[in-house]
N, C-alpha and C. Protein backbone atom coordinates (compact mmCIF):
# COMPACT_ATOMS: atom_id res chain seq x y z
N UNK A 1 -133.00 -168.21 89.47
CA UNK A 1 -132.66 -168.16 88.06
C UNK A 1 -131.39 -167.33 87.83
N UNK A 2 -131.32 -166.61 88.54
CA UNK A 2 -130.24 -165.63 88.64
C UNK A 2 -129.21 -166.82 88.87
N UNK A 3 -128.69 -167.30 89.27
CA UNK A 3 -127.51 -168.30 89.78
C UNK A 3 -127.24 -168.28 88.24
N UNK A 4 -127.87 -169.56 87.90
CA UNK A 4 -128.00 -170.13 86.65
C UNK A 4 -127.36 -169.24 85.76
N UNK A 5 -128.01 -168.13 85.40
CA UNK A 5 -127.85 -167.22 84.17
C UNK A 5 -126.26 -166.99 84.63
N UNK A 6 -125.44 -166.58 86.18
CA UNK A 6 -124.40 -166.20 85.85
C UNK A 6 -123.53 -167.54 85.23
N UNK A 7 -123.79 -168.74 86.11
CA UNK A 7 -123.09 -169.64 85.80
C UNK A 7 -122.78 -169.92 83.80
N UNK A 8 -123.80 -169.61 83.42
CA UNK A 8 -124.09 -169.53 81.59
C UNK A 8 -122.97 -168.89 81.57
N UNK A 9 -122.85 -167.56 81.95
CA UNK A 9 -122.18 -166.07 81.65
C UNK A 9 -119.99 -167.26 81.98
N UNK A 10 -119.99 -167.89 82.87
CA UNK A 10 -118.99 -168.28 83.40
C UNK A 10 -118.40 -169.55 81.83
N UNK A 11 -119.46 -169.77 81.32
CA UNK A 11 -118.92 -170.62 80.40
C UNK A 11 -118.22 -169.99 79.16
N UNK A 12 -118.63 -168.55 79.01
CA UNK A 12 -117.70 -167.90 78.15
C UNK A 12 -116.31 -168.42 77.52
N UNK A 13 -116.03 -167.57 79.15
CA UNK A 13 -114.27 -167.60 79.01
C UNK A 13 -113.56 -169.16 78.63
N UNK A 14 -114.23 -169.59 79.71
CA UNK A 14 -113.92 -171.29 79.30
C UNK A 14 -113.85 -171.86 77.83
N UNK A 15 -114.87 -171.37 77.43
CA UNK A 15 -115.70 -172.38 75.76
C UNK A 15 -114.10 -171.53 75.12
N UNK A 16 -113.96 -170.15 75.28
CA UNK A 16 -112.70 -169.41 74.52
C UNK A 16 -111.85 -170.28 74.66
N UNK A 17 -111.14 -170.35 75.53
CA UNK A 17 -109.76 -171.25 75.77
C UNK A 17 -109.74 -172.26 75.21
N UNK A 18 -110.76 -173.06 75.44
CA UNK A 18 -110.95 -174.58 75.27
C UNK A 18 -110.89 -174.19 73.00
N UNK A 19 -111.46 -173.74 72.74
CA UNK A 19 -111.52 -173.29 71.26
C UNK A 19 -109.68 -172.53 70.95
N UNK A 20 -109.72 -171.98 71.53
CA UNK A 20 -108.57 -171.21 71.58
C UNK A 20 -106.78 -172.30 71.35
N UNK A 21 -106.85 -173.15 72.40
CA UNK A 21 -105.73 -173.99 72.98
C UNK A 21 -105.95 -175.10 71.74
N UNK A 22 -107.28 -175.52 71.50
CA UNK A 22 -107.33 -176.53 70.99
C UNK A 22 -107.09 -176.35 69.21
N UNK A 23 -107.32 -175.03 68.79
CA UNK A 23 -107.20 -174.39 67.14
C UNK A 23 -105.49 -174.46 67.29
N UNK A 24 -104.79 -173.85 68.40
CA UNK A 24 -103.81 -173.85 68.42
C UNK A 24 -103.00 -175.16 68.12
N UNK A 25 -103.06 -176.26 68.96
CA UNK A 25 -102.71 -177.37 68.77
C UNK A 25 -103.17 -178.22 67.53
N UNK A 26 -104.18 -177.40 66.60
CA UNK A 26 -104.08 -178.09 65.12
C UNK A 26 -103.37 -177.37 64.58
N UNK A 27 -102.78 -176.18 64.43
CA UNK A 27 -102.01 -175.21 64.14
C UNK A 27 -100.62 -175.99 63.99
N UNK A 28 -99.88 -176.73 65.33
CA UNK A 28 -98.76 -177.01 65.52
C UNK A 28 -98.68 -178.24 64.36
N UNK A 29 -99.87 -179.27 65.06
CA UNK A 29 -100.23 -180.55 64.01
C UNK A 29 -99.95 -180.43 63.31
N UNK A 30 -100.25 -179.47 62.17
CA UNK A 30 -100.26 -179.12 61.17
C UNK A 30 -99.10 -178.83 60.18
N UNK A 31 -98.01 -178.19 60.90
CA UNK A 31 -96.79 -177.68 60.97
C UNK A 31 -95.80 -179.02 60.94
N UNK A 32 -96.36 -179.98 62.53
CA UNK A 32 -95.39 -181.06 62.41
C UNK A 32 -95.74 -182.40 61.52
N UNK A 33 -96.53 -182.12 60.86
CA UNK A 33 -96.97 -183.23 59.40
C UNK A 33 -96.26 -181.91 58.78
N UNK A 34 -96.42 -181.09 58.27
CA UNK A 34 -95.35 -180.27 56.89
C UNK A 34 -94.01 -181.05 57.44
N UNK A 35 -93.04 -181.35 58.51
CA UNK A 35 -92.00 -181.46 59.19
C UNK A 35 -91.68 -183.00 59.02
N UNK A 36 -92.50 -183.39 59.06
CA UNK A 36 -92.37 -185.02 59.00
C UNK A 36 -92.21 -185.11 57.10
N UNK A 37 -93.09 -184.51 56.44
CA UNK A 37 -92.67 -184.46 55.16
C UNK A 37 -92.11 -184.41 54.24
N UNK A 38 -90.70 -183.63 55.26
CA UNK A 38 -89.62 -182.90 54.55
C UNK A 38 -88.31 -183.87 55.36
N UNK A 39 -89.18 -185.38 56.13
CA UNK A 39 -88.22 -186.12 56.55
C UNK A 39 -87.43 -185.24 57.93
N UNK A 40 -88.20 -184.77 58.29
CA UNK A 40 -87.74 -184.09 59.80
C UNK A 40 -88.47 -184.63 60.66
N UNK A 41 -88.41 -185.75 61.19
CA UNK A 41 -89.14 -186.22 62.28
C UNK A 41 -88.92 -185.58 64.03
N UNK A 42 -87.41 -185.54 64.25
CA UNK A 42 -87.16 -184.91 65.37
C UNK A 42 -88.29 -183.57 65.32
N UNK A 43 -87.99 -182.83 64.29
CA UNK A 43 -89.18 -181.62 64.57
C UNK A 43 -90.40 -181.59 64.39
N UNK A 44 -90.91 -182.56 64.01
CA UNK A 44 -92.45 -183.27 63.65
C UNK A 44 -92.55 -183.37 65.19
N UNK A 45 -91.23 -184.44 65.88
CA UNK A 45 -91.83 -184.49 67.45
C UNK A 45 -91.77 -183.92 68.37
N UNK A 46 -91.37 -182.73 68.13
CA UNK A 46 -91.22 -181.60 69.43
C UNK A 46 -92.52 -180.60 69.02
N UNK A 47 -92.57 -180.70 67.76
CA UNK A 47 -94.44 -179.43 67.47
C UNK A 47 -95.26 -180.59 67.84
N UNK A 48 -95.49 -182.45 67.86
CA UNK A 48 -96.60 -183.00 68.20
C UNK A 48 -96.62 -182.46 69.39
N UNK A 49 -95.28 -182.52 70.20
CA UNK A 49 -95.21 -182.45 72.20
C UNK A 49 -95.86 -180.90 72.72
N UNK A 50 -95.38 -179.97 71.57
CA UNK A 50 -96.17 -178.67 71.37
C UNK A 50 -97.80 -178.84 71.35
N UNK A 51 -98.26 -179.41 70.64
CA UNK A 51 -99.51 -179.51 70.58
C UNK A 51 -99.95 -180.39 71.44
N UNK A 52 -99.47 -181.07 71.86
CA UNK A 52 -99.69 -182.26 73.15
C UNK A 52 -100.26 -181.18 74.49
N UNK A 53 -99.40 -180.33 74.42
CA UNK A 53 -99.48 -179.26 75.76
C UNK A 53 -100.56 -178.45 75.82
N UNK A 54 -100.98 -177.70 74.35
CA UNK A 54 -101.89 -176.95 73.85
C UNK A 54 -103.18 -178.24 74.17
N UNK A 55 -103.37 -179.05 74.13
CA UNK A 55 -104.40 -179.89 73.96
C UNK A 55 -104.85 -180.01 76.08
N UNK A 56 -103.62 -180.38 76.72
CA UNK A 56 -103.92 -180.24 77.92
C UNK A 56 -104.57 -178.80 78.40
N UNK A 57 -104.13 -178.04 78.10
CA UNK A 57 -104.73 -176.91 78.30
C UNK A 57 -105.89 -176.50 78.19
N UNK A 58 -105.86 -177.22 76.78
CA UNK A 58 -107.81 -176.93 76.78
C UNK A 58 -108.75 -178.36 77.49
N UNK A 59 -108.08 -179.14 77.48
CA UNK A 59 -108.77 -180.29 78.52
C UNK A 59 -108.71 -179.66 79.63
N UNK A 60 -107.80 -178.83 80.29
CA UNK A 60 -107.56 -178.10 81.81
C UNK A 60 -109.23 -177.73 81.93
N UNK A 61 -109.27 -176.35 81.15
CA UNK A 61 -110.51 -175.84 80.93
C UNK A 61 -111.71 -176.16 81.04
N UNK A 62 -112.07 -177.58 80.25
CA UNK A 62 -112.84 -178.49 79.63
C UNK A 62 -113.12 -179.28 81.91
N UNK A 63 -112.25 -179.58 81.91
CA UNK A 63 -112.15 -180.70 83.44
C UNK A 63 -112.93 -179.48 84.42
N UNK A 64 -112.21 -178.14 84.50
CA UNK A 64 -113.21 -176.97 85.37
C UNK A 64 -114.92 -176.90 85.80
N UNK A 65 -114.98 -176.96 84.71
CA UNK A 65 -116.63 -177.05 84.07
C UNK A 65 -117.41 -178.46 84.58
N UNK A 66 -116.32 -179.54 84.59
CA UNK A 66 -117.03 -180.88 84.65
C UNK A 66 -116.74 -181.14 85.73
N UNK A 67 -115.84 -180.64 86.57
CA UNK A 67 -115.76 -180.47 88.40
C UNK A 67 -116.77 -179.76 88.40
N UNK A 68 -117.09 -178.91 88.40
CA UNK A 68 -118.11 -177.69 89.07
C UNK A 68 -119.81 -178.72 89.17
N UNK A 69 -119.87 -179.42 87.82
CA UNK A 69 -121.02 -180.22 87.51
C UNK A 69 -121.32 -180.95 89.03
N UNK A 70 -119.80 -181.66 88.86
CA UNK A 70 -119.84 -183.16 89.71
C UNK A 70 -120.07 -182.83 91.10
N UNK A 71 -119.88 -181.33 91.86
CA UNK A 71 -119.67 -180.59 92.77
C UNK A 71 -121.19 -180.04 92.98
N UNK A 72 -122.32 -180.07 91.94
CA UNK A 72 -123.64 -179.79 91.94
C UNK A 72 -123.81 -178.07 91.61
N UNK A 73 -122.52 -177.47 90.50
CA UNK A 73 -122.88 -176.46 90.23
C UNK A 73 -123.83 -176.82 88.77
N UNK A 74 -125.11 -175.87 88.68
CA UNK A 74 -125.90 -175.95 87.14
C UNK A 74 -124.95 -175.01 86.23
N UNK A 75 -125.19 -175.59 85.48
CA UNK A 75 -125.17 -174.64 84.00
C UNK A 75 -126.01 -174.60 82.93
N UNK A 76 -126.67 -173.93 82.72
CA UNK A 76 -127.48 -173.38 81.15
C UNK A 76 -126.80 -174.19 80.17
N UNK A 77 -127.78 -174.64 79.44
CA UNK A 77 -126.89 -175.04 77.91
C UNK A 77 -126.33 -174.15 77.63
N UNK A 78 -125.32 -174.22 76.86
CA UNK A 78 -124.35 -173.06 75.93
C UNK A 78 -124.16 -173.52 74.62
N UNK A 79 -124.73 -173.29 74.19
CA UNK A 79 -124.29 -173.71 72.69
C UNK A 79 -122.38 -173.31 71.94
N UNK A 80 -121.91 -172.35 73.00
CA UNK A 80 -120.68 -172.14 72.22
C UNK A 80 -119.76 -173.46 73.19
N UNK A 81 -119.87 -173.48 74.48
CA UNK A 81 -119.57 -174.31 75.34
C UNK A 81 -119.54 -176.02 74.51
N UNK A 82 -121.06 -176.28 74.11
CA UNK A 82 -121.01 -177.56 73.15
C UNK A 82 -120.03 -177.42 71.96
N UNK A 83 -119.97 -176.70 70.99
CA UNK A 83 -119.14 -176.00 70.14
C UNK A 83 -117.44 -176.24 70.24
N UNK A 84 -117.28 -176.00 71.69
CA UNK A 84 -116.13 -175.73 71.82
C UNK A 84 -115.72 -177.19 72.61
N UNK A 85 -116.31 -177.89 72.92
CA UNK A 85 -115.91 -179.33 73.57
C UNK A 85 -116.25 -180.48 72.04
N UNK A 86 -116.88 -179.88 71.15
CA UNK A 86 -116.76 -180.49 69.72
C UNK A 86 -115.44 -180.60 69.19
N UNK A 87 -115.07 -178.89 69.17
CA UNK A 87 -113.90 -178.47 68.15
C UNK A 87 -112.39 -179.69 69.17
N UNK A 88 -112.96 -179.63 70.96
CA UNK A 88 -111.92 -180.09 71.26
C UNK A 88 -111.56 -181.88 71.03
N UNK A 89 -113.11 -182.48 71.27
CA UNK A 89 -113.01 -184.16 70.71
C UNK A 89 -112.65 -184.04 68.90
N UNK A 90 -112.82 -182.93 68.02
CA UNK A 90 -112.52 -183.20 66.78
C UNK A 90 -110.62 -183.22 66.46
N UNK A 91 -110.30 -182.07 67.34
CA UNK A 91 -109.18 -182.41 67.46
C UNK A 91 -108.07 -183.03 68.21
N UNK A 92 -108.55 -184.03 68.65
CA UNK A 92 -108.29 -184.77 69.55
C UNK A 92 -107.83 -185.70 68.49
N UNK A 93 -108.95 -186.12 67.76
CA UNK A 93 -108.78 -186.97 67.19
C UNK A 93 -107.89 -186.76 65.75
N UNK A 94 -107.96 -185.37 65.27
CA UNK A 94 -106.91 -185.38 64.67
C UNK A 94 -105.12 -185.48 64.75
N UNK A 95 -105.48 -184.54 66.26
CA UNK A 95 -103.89 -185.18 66.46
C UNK A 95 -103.39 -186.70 66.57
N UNK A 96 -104.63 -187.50 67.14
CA UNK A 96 -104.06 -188.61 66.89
C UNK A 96 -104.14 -189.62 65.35
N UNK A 97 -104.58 -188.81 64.85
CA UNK A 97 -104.62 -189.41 63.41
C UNK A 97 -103.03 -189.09 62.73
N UNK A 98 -102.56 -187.87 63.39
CA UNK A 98 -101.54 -186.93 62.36
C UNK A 98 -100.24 -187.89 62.98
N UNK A 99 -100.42 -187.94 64.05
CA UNK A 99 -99.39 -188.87 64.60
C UNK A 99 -99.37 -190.54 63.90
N UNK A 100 -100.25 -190.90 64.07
CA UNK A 100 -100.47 -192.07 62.90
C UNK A 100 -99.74 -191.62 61.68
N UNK A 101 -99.97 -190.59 60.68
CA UNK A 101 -99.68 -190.33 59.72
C UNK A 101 -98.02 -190.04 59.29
N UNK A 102 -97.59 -189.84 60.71
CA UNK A 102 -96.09 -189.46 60.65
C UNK A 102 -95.52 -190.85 60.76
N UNK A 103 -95.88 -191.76 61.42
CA UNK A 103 -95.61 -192.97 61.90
C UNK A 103 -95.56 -193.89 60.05
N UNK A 104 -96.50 -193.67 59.67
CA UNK A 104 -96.58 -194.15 58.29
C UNK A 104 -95.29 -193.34 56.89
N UNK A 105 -95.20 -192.01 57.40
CA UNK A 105 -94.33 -191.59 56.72
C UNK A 105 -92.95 -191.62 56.80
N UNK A 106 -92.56 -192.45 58.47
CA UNK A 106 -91.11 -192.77 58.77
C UNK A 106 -91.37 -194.20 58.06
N UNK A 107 -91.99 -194.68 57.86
CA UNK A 107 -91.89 -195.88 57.57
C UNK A 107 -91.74 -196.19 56.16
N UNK A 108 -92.49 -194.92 55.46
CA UNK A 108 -92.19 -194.86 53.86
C UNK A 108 -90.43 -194.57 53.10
N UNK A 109 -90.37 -193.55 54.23
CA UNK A 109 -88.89 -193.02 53.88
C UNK A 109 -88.14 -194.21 54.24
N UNK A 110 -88.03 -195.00 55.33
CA UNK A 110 -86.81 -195.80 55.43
C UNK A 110 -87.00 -196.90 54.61
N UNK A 111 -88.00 -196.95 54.03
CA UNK A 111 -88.01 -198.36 52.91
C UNK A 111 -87.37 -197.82 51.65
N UNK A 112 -87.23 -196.58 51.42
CA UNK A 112 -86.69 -195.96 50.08
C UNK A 112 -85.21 -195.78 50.55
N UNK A 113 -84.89 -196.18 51.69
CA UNK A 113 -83.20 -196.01 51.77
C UNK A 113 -82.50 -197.18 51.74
């Protein structure tokens, strides 16, 4: 049981990052829709490529955990671990929504020119 319990203890740091990288990269999102708004697309696409990176990072994290599985290490449920592979499929999907959304807003502006 002892194994187990440390392996729990090992999902900490992980579930952080993965929460961490991935808040970050809605952060940028966020920034490059204000950017796309103001008809700045070049900088809409260097904060998506920003958040593109932030998103690998916490997939980095996320892949650790799911090697160790496939490798026949256990892990304890974690509820922050679930939590934090939520926050990362939720924003997953927002970035690819926001990117959609910029795509729609180059398309608004050049019909008004």
């Amino acid at each position: 049981m002892m194994g187990k319990q440390k392996k729990a203890e090992e999902l900490i740091p992980v579930s952080m990052e993965i929460i961490l990288h991935a808040g970050n990269a809605r952060n940028i999102a966020d920034d490059a829709f204000k950017l796309a708004k103001q008809q700045d697309f070049d900088g809409a696409a260097q904060k998506m490529d920003e958040a593109d990176k932030e998103m690998v990072l916490a997939h980095n994290s996320q892949t650790s955990v799911i090697q160790g599985e496939a490798q026949g290490v256990e892990y304890e449920y974690s509820p922050l671990f679930a939590h934090a592979q939520d926050t990362l499929m939720t924003i997953t999907s927002e970035l690819l929504t926001t990117n959609k959304l910029i795509d729609v807003l180059k398309l608004m502006f050049a019909k008004k020119e």
